[in-house]
PDB file of N, CA and C in Angstrom:
ATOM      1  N   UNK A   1       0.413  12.003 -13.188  1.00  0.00           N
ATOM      2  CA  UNK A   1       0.357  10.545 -13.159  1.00  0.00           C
ATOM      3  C   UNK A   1       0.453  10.092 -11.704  1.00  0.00           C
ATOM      4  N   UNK A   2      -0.353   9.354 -11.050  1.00  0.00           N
ATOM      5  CA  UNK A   2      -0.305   8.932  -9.745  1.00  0.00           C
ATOM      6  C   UNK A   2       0.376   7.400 -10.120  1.00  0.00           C
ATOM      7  N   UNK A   3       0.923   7.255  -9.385  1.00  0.00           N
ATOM      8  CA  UNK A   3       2.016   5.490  -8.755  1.00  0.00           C
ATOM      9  C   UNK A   3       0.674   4.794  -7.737  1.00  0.00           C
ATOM     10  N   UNK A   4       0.068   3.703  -8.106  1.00  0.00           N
ATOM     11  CA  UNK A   4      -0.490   2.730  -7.434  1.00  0.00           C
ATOM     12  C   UNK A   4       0.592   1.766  -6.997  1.00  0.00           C
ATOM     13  N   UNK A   5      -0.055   0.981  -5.607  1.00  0.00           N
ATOM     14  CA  UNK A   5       0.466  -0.215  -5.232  1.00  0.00           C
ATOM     15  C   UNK A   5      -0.835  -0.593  -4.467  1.00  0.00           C
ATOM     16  N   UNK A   6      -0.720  -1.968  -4.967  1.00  0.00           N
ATOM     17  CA  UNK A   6      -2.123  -3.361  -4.204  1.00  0.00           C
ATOM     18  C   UNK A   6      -1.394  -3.677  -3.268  1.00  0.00           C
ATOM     19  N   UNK A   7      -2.172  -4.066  -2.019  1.00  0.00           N
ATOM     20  CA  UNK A   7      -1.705  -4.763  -1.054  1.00  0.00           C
ATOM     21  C   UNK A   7      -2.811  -5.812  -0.974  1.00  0.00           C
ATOM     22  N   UNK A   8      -2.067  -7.221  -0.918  1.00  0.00           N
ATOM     23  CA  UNK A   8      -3.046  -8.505  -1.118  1.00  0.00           C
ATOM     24  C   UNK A   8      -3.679  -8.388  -2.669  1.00  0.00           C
ATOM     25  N   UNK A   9      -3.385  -9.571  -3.153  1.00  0.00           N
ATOM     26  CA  UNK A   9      -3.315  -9.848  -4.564  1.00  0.00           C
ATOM     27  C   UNK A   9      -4.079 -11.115  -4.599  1.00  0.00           C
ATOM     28  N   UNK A  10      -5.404 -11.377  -3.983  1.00  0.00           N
ATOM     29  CA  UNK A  10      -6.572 -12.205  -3.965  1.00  0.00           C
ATOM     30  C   UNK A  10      -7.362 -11.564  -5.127  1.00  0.00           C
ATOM     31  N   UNK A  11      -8.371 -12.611  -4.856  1.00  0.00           N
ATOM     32  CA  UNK A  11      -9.598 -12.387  -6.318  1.00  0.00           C
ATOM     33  C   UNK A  11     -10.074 -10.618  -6.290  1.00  0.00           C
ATOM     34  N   UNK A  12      -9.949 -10.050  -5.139  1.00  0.00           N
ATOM     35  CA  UNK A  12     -10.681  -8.799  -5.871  1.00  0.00           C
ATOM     36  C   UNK A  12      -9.823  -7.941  -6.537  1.00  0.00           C
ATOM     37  N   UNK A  13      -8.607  -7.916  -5.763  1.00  0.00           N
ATOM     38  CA  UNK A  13      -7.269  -7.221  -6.470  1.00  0.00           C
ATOM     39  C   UNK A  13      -6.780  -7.224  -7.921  1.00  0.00           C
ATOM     40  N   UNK A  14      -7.808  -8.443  -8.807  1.00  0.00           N
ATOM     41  CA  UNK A  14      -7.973  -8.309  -9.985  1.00  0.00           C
ATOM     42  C   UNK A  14      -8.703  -7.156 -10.516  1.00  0.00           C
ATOM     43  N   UNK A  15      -9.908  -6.878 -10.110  1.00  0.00           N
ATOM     44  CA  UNK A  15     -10.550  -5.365 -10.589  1.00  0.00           C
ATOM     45  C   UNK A  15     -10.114  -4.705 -10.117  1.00  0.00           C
ATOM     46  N   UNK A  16      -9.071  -4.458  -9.368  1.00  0.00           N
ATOM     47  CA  UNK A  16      -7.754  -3.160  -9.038  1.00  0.00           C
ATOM     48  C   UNK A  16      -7.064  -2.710 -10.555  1.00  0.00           C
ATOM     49  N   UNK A  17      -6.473  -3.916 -10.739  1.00  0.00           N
ATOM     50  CA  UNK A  17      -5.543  -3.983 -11.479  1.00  0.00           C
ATOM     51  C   UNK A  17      -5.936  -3.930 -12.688  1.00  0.00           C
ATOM     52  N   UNK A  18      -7.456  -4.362 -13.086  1.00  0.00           N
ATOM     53  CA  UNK A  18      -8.169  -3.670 -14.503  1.00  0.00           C
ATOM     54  C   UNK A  18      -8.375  -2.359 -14.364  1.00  0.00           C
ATOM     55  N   UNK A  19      -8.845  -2.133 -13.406  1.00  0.00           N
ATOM     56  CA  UNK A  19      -9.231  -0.481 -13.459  1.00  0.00           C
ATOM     57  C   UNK A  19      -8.161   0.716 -13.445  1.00  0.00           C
ATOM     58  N   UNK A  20      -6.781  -0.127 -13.364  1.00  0.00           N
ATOM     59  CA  UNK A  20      -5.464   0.687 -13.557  1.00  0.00           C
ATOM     60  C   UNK A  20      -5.442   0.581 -14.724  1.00  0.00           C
ATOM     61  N   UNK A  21      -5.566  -1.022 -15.435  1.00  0.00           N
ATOM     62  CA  UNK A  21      -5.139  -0.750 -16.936  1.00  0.00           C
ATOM     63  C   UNK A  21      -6.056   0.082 -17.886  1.00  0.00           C
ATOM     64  N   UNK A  22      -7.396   0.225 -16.980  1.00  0.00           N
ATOM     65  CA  UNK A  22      -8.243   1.223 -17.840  1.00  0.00           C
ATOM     66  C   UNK A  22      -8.562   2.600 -18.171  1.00  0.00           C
ATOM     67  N   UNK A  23      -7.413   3.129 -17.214  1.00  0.00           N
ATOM     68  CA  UNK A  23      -6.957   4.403 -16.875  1.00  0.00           C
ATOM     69  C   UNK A  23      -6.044   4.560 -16.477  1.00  0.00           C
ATOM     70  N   UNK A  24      -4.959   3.753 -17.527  1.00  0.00           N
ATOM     71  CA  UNK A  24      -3.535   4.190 -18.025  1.00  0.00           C
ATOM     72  C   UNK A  24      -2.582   5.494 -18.145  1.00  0.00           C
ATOM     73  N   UNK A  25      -3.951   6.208 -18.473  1.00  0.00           N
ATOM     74  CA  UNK A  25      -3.534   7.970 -18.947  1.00  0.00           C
ATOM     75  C   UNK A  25      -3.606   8.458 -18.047  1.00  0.00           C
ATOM     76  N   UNK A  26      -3.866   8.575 -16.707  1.00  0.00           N
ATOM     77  CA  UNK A  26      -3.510   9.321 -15.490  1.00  0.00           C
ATOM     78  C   UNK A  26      -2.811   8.330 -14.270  1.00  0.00           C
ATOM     79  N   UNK A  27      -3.012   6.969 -14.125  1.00  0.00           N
ATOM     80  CA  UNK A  27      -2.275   6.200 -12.998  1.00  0.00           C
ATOM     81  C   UNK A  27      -1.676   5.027 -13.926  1.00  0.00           C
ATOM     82  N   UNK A  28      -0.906   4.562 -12.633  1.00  0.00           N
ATOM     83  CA  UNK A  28       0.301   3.385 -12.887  1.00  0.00           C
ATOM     84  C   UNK A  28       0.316   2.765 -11.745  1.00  0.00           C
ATOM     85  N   UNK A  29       0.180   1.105 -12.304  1.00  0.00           N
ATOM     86  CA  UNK A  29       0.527   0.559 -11.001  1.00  0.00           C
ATOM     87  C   UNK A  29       2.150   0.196 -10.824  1.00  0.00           C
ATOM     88  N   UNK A  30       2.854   0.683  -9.964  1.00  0.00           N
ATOM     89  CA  UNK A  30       4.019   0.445  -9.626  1.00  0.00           C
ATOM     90  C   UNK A  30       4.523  -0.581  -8.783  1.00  0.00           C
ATOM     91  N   UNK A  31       3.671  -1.170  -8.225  1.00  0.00           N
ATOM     92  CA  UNK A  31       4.343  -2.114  -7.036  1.00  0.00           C
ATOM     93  C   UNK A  31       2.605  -2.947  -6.573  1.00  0.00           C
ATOM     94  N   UNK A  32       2.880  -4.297  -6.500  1.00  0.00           N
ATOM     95  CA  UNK A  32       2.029  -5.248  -5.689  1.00  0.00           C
ATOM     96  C   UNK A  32       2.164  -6.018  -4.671  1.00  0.00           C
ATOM     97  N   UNK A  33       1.733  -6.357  -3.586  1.00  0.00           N
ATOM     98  CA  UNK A  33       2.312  -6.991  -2.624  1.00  0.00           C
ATOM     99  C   UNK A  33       1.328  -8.142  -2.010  1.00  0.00           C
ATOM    100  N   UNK A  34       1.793  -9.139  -1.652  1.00  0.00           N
ATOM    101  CA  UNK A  34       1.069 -10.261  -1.334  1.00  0.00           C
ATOM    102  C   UNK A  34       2.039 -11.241  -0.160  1.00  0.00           C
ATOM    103  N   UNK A  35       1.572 -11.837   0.621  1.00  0.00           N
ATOM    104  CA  UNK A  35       2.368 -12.528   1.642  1.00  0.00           C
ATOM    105  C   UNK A  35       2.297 -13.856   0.729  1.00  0.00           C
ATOM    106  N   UNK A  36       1.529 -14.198  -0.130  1.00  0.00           N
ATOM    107  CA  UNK A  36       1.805 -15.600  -0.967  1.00  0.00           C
ATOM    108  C   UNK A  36       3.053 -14.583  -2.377  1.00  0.00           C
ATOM    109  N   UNK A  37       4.108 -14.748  -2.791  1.00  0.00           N
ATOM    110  CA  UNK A  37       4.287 -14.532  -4.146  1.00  0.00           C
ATOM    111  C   UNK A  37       3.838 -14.372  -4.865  1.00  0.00           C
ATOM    112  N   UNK A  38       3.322 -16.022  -5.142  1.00  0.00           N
ATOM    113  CA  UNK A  38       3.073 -16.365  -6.700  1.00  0.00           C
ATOM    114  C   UNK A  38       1.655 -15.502  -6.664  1.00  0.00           C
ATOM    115  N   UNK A  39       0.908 -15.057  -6.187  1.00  0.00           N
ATOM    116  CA  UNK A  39      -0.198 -14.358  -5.572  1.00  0.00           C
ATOM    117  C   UNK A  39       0.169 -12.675  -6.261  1.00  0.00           C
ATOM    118  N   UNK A  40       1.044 -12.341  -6.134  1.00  0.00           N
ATOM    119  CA  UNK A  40       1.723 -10.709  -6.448  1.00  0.00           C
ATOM    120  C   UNK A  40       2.007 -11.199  -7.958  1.00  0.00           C
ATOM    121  N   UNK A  41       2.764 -12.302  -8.107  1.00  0.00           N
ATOM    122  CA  UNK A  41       3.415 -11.930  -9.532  1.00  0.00           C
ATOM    123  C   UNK A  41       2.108 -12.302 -10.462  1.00  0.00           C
ATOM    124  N   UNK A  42       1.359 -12.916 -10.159  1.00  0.00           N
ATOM    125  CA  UNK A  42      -0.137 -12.897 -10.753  1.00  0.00           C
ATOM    126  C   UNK A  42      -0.396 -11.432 -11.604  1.00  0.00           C
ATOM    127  N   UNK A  43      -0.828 -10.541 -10.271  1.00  0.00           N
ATOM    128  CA  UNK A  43      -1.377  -9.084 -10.419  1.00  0.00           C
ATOM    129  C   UNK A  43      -0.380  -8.453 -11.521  1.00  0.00           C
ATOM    130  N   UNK A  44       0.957  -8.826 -11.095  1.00  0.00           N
ATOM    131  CA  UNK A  44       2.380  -8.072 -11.980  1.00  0.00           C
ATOM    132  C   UNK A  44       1.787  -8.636 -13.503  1.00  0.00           C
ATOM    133  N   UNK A  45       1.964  -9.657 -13.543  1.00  0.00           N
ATOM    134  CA  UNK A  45       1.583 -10.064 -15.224  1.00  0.00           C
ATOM    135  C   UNK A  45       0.143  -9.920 -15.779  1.00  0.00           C
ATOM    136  N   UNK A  46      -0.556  -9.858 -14.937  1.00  0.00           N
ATOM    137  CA  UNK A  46      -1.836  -8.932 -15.163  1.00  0.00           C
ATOM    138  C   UNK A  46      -1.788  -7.793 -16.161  1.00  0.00           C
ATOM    139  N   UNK A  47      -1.152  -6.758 -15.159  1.00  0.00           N
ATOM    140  CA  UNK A  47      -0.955  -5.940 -15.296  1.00  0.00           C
ATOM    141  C   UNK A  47      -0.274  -5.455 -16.584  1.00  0.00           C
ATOM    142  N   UNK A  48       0.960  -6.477 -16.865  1.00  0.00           N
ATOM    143  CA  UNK A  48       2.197  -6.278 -17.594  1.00  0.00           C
ATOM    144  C   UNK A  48       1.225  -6.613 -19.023  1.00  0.00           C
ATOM    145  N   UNK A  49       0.472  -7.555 -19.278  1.00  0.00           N
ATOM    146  CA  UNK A  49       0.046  -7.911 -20.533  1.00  0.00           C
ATOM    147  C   UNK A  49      -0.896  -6.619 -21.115  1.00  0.00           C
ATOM    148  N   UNK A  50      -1.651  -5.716 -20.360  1.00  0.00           N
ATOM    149  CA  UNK A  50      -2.108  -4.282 -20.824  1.00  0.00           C
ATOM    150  C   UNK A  50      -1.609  -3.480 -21.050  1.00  0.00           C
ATOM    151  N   UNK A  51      -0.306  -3.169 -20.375  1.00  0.00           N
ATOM    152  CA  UNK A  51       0.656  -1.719 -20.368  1.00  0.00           C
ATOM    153  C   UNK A  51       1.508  -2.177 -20.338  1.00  0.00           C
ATOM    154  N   UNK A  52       2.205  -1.538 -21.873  1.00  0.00           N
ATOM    155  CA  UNK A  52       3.587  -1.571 -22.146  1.00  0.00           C
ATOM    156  C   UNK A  52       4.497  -0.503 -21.291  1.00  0.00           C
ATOM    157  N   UNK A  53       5.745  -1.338 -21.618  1.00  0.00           N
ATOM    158  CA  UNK A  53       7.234  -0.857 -20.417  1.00  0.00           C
ATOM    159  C   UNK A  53       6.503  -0.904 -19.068  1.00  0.00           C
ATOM    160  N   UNK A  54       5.405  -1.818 -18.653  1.00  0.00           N
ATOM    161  CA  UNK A  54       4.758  -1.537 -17.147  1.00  0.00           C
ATOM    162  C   UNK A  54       6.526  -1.863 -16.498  1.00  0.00           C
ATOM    163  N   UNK A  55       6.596  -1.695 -15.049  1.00  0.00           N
ATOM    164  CA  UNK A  55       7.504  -1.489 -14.433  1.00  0.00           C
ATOM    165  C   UNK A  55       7.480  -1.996 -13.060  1.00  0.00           C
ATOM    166  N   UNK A  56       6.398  -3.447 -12.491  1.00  0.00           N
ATOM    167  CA  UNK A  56       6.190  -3.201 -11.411  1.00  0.00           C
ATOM    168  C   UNK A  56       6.543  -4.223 -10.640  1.00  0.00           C
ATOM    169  N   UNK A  57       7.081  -3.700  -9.148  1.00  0.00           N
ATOM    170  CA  UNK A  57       7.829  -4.616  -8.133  1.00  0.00           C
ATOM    171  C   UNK A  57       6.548  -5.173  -7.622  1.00  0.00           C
ATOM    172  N   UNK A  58       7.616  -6.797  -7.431  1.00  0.00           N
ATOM    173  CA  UNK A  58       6.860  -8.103  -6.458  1.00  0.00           C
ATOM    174  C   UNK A  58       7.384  -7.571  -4.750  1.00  0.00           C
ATOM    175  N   UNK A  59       6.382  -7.420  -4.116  1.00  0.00           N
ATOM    176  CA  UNK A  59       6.969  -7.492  -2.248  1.00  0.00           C
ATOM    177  C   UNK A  59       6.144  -8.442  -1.889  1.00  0.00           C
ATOM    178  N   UNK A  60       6.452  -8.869  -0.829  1.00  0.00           N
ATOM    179  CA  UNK A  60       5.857  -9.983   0.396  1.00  0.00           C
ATOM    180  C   UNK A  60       5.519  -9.188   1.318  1.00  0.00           C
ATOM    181  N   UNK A  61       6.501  -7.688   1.485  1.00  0.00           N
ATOM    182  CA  UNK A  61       6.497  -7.611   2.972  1.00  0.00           C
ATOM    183  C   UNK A  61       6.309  -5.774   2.110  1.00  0.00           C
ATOM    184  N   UNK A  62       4.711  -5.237   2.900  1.00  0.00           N
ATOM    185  CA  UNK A  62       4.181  -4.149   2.446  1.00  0.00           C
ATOM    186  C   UNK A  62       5.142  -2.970   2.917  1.00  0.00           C
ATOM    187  N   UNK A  63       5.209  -3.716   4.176  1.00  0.00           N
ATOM    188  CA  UNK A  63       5.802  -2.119   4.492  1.00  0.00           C
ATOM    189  C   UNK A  63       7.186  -1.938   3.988  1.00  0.00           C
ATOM    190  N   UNK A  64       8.261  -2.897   3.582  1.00  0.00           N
ATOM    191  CA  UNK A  64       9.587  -2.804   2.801  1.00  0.00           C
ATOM    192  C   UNK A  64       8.880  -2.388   1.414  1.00  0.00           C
ATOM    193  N   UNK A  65       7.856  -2.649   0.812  1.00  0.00           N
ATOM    194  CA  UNK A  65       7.228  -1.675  -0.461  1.00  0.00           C
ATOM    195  C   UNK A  65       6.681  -0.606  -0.055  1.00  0.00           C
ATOM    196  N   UNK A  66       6.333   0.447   0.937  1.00  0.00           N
ATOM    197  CA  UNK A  66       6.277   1.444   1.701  1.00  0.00           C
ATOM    198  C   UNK A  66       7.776   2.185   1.436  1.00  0.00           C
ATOM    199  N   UNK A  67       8.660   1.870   2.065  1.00  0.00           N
ATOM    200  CA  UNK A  67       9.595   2.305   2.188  1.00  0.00           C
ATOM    201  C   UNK A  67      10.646   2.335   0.878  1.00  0.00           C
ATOM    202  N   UNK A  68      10.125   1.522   0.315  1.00  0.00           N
ATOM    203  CA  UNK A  68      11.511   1.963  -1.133  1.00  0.00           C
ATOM    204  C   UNK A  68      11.084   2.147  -2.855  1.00  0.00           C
ATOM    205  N   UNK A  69       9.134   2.005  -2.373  1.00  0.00           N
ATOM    206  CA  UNK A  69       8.735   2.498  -3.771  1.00  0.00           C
ATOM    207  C   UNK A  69       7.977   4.189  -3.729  1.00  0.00           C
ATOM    208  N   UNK A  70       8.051   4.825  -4.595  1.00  0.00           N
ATOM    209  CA  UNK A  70       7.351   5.925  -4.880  1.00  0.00           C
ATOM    210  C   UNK A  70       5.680   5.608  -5.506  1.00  0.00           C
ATOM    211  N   UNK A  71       5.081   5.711  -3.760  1.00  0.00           N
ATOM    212  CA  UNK A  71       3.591   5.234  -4.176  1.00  0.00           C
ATOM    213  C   UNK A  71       2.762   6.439  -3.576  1.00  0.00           C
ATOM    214  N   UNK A  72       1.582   6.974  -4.285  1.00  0.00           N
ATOM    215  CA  UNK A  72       0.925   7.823  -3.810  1.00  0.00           C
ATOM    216  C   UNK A  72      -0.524   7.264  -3.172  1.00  0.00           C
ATOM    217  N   UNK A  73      -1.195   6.090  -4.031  1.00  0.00           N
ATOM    218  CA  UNK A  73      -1.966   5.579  -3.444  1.00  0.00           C
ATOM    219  C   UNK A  73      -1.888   4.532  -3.274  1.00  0.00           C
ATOM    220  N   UNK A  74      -2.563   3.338  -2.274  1.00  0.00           N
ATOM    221  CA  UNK A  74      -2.192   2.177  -2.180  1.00  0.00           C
ATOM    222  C   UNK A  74      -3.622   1.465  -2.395  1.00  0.00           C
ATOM    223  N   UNK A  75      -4.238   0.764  -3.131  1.00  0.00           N
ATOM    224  CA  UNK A  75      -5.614  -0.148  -2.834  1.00  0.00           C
ATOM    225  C   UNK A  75      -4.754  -1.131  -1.943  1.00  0.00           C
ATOM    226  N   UNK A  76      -6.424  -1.315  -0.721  1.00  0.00           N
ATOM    227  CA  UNK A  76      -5.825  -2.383   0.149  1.00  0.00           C
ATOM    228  C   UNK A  76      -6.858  -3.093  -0.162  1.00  0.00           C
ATOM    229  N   UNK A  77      -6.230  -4.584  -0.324  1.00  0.00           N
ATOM    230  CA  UNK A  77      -7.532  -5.937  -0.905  1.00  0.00           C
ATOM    231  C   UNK A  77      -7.135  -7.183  -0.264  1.00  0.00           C
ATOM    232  N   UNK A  78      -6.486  -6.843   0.880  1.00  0.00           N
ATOM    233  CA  UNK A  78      -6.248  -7.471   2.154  1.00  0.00           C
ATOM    234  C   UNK A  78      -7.556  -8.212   2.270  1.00  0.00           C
ATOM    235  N   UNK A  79      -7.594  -9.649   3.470  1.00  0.00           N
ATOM    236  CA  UNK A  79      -8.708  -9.981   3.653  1.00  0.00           C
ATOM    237  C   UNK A  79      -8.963  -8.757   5.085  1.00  0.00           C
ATOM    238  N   UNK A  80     -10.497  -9.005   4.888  1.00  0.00           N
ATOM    239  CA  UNK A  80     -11.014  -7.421   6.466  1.00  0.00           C
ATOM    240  C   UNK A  80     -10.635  -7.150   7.274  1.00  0.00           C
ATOM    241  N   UNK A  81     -10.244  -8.264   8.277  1.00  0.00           N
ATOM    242  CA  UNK A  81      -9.595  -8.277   9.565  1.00  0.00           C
ATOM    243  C   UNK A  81      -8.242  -7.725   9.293  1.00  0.00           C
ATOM    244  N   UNK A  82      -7.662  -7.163   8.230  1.00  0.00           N
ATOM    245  CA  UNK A  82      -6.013  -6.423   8.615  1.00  0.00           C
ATOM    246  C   UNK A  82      -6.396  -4.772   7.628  1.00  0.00           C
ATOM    247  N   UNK A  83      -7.673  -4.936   7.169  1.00  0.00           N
ATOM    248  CA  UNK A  83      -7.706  -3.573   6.419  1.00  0.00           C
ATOM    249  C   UNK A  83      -7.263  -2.144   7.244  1.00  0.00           C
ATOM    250  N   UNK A  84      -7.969  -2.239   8.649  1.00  0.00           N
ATOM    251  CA  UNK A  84      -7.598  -0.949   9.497  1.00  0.00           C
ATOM    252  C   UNK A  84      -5.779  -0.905   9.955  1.00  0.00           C
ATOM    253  N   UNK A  85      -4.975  -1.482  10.119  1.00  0.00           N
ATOM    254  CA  UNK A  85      -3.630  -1.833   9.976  1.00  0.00           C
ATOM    255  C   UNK A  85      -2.906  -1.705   8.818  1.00  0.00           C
ATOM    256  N   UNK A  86      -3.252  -2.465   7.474  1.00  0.00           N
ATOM    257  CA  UNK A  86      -2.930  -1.536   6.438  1.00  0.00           C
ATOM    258  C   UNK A  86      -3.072  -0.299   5.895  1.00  0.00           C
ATOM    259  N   UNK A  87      -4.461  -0.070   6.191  1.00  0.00           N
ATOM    260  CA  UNK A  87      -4.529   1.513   5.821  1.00  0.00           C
ATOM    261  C   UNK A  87      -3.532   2.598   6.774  1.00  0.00           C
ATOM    262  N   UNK A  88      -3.755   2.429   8.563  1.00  0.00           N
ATOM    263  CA  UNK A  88      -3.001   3.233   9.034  1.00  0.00           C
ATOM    264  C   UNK A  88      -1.547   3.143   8.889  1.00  0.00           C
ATOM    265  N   UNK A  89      -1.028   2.104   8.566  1.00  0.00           N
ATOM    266  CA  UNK A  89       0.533   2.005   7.972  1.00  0.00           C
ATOM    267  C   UNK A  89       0.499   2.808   6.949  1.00  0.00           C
ATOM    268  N   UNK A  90      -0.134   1.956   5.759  1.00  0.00           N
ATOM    269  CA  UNK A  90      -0.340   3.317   4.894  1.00  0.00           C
ATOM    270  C   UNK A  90      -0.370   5.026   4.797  1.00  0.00           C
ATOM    271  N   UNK A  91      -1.558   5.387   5.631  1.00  0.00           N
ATOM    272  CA  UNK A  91      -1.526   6.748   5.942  1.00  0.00           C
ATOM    273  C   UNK A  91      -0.179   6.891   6.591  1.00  0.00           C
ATOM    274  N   UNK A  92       0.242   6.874   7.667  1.00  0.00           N
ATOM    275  CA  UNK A  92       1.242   6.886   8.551  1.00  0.00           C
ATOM    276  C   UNK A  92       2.657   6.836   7.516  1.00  0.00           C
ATOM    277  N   UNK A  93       2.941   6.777   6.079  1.00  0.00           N
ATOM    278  CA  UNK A  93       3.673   6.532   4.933  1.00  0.00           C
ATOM    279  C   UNK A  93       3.383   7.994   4.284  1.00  0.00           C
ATOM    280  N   UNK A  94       2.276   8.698   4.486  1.00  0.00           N
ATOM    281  CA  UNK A  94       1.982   9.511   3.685  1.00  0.00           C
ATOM    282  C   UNK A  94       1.280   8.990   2.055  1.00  0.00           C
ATOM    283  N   UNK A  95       0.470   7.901   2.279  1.00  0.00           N
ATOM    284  CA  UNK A  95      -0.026   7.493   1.263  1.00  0.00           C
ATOM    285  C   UNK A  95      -1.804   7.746   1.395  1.00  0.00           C
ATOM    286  N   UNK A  96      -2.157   8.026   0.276  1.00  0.00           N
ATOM    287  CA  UNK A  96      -3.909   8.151  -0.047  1.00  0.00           C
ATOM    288  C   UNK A  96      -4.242   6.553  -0.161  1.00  0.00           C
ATOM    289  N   UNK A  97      -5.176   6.228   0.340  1.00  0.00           N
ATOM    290  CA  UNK A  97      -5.578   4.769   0.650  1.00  0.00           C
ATOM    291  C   UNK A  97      -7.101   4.412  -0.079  1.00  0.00           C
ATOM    292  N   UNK A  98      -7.095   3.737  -0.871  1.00  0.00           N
ATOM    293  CA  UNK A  98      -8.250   3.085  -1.283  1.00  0.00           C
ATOM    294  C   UNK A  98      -8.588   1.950  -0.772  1.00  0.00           C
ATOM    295  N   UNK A  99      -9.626   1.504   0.050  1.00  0.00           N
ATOM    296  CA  UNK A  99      -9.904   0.657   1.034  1.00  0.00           C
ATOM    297  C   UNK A  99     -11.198  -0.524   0.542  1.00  0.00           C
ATOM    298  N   UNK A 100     -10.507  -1.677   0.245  1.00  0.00           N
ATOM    299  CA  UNK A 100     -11.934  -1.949  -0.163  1.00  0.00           C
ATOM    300  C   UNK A 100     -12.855  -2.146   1.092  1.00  0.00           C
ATOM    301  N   UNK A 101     -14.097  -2.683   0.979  1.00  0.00           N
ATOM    302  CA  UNK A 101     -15.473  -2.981   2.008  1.00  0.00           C
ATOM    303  C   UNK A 101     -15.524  -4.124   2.680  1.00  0.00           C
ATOM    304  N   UNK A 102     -15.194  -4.340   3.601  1.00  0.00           N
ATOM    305  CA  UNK A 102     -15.479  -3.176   4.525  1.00  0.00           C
ATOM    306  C   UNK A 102     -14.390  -2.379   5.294  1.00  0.00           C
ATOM    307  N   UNK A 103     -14.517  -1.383   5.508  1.00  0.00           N
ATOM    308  CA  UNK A 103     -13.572  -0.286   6.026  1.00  0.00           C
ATOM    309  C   UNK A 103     -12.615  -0.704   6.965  1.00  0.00           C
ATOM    310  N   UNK A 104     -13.509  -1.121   7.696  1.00  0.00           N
ATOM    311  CA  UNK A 104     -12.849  -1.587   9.194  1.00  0.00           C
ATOM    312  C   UNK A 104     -13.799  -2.506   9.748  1.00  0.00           C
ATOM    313  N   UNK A 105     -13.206  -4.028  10.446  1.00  0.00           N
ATOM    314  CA  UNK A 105     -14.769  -4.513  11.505  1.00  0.00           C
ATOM    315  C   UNK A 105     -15.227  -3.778  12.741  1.00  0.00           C
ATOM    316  N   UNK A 106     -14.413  -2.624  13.121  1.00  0.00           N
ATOM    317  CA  UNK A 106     -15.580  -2.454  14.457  1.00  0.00           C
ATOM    318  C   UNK A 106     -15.562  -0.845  13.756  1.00  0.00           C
ATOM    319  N   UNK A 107     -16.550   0.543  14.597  1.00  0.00           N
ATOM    320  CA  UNK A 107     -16.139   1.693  14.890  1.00  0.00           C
ATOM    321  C   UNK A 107     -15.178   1.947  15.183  1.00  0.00           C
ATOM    322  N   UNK A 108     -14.376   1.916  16.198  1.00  0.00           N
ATOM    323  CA  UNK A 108     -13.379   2.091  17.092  1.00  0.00           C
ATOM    324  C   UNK A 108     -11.958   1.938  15.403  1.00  0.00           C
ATOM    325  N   UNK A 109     -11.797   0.982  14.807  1.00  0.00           N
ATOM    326  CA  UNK A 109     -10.680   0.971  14.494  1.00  0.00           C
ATOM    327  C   UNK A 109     -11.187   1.661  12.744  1.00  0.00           C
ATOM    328  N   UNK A 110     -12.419   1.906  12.286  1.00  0.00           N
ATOM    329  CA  UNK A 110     -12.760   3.017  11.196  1.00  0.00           C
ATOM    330  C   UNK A 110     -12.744   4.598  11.806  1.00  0.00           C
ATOM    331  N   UNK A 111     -13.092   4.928  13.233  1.00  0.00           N
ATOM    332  CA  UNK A 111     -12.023   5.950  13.536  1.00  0.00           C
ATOM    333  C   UNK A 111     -11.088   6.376  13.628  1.00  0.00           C
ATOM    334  N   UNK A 112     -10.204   5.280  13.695  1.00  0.00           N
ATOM    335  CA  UNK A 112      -8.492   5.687  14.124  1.00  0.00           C
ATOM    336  C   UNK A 112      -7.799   5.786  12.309  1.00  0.00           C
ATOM    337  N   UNK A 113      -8.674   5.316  11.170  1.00  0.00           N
ATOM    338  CA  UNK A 113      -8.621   5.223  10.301  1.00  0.00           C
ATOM    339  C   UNK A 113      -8.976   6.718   9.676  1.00  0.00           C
ATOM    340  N   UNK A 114     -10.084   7.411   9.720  1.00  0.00           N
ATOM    341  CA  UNK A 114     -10.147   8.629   9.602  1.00  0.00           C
ATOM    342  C   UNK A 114      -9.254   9.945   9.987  1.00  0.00           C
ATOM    343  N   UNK A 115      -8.879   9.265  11.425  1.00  0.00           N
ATOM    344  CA  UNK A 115      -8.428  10.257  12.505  1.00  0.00           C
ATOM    345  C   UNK A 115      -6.915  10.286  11.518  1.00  0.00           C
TER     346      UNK A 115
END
């Protein structure tokens, strides 16, 4: 069973959070995070109305959900300009990163993303 966590809980972070509840039998989303709240607890009750006993923490602040949840992958649905920053926090956590599109805005910071 892999532990998901969303970072940014905008309109696309909804087909995150279906495609967890649609493959229930191998992942879980554990944790969502959004700098608006009411924005996270959205995704949480999303979530909560598909999967029973779901279990999952509201953060504001990603990297305090970094540090005190057990997450293996993180979708980032950040707006673009902070995707290369979340992901390398991410990696830099020891987390597998699902990134939505686009990767990064320049080369330079979709390398340091690979690297």
């Amino acid at each position: 069973m892999l532990n998901f966590a969303v970072i940014g809980c905008g309109r696309i972070s909804k087909n995150h959070v279906e495609a967890l509840n649609n493959n229930s039998d191998s992942c879980r989303l554990v944790a969502v995070c959004d700098i608006v709240e009411n924005k996270a607890i959205e995704r949480e009750k999303q979530y909560k109305r598909s999967v029973e006993n779901a279990n999952v923490k509201v953060y504001t602040d990603y990297i305090q959900m970094l540090e005190n949840e057990k997450i293996d992958v993180v979708s980032i649905c950040t707006e673009s300009g902070y995707h290369a920053k979340n992901a390398i926090d991410c990696l830099n956590y020891g987390k597998h990163v699902l990134i939505e599109k686009p990767m990064a805005l320049s080369l330079e910071d979709a390398d340091k993303i690979i690297d």
